[in-house]
C-alpha atoms as a PDB file:
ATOM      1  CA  UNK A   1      90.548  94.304  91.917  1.00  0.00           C
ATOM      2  CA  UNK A   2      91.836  91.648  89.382  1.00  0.00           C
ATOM      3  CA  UNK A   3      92.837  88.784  92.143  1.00  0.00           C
ATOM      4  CA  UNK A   4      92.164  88.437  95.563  1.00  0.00           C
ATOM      5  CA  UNK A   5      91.896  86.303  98.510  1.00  0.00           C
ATOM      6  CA  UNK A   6      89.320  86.785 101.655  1.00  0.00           C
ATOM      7  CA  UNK A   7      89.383  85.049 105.180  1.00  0.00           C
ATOM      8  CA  UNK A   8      85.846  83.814 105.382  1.00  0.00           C
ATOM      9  CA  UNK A   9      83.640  81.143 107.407  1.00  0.00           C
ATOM     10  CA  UNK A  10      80.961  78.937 105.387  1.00  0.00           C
ATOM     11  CA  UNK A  11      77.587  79.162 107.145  1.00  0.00           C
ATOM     12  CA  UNK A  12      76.509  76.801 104.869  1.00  0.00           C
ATOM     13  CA  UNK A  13      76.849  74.532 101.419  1.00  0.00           C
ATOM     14  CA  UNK A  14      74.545  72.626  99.255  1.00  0.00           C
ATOM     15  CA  UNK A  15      75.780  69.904  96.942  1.00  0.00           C
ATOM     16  CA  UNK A  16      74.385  70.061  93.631  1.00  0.00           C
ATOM     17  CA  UNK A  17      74.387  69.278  89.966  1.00  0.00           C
ATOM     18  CA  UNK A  18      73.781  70.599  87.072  1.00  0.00           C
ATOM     19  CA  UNK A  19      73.737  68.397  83.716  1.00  0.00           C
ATOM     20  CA  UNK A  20      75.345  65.244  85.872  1.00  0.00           C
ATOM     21  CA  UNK A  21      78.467  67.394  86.864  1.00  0.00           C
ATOM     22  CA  UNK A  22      79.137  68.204  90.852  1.00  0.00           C
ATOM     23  CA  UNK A  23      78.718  71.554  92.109  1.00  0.00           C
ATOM     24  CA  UNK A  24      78.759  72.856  95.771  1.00  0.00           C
ATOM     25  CA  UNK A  25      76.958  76.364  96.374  1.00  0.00           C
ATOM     26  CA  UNK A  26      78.245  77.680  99.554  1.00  0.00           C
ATOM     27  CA  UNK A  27      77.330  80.397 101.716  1.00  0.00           C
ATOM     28  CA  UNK A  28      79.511  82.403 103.538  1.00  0.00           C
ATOM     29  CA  UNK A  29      80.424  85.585 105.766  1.00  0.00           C
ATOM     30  CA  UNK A  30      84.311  87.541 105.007  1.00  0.00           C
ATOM     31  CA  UNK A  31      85.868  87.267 108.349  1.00  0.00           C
ATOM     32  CA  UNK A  32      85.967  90.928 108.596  1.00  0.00           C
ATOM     33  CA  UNK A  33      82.754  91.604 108.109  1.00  0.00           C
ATOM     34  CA  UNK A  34      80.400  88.512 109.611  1.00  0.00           C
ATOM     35  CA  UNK A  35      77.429  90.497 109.616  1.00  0.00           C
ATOM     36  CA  UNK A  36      77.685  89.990 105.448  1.00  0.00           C
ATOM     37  CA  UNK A  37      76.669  86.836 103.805  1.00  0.00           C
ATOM     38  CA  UNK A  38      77.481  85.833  99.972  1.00  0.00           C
ATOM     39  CA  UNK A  39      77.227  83.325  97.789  1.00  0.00           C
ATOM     40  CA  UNK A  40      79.159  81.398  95.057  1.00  0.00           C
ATOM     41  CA  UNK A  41      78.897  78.316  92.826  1.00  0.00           C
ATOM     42  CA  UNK A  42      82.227  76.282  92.181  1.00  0.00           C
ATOM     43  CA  UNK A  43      82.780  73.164  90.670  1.00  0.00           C
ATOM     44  CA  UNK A  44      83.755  70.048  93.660  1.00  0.00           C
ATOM     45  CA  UNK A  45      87.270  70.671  92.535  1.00  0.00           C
ATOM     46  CA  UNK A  46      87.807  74.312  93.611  1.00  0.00           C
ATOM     47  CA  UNK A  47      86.859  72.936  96.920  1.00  0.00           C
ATOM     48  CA  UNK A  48      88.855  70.661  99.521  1.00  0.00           C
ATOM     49  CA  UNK A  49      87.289  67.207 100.974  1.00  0.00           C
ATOM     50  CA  UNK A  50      85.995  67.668 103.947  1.00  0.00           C
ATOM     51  CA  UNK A  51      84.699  70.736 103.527  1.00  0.00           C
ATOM     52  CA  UNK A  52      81.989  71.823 105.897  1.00  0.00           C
ATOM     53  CA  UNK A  53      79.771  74.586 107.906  1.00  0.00           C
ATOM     54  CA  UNK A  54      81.853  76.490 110.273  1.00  0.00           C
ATOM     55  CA  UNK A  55      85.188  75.901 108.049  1.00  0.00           C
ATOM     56  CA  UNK A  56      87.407  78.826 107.846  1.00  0.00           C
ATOM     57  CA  UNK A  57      88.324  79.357 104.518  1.00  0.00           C
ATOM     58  CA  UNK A  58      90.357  81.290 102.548  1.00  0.00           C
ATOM     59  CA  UNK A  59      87.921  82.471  99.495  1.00  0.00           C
ATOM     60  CA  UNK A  60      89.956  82.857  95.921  1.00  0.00           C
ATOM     61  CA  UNK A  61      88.390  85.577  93.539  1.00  0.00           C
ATOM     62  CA  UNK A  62      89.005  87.196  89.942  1.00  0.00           C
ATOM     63  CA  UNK A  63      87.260  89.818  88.626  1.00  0.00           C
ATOM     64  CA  UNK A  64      84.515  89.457  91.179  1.00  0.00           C
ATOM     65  CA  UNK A  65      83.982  85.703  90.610  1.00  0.00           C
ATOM     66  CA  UNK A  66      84.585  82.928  93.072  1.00  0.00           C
ATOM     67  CA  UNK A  67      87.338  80.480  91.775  1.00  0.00           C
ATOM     68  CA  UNK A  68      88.484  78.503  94.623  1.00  0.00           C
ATOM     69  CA  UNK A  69      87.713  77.933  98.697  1.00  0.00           C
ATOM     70  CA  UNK A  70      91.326  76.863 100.444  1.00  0.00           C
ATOM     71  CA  UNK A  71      90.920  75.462 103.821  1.00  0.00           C
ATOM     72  CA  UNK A  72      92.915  77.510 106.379  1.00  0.00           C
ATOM     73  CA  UNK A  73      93.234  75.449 109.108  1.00  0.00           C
ATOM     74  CA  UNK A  74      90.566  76.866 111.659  1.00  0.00           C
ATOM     75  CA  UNK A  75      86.781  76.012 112.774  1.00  0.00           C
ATOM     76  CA  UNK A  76      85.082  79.138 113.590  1.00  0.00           C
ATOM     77  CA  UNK A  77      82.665  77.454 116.669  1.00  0.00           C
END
């Protein structure tokens, strides 16, 4: 697929960077399959503030590549 959007939940992000510029890797589970966990690397701004473990998400992808994580409103507790 060229562009497509999951539902997700983060289980988990790590600030980082890499040559003095902010990155956040986050880990994370598609909604419809929570048994599945992945990984991607974006830049701070392909992410909202706030952002946190147990944020559903709505994860951005082209090509296979991670672009952007859109908050969708709900906490999966």
């Amino acid at each position: 697929m060229l562009k497509e959007a999951r539902e997700a939940i983060v289980r988990g992000l790590v600030r980082i960077a890499i040559h003095d510029q902010p990155y956040v890797q986050i880990t994370y589970s598609p909604l419809d399959d929570q048994g599945k966990t992945l990984q991607a690397r974006v830049g701070v701004e392909s992410t909202y503030p706030g952002l946190s473990e147990g944020d559903r998400v709505t994860v951005h992808s082209m090509m296979n590549v991670v672009t952007k994580f859109v908050a969708s409103g709900d906490r999966d507790e």
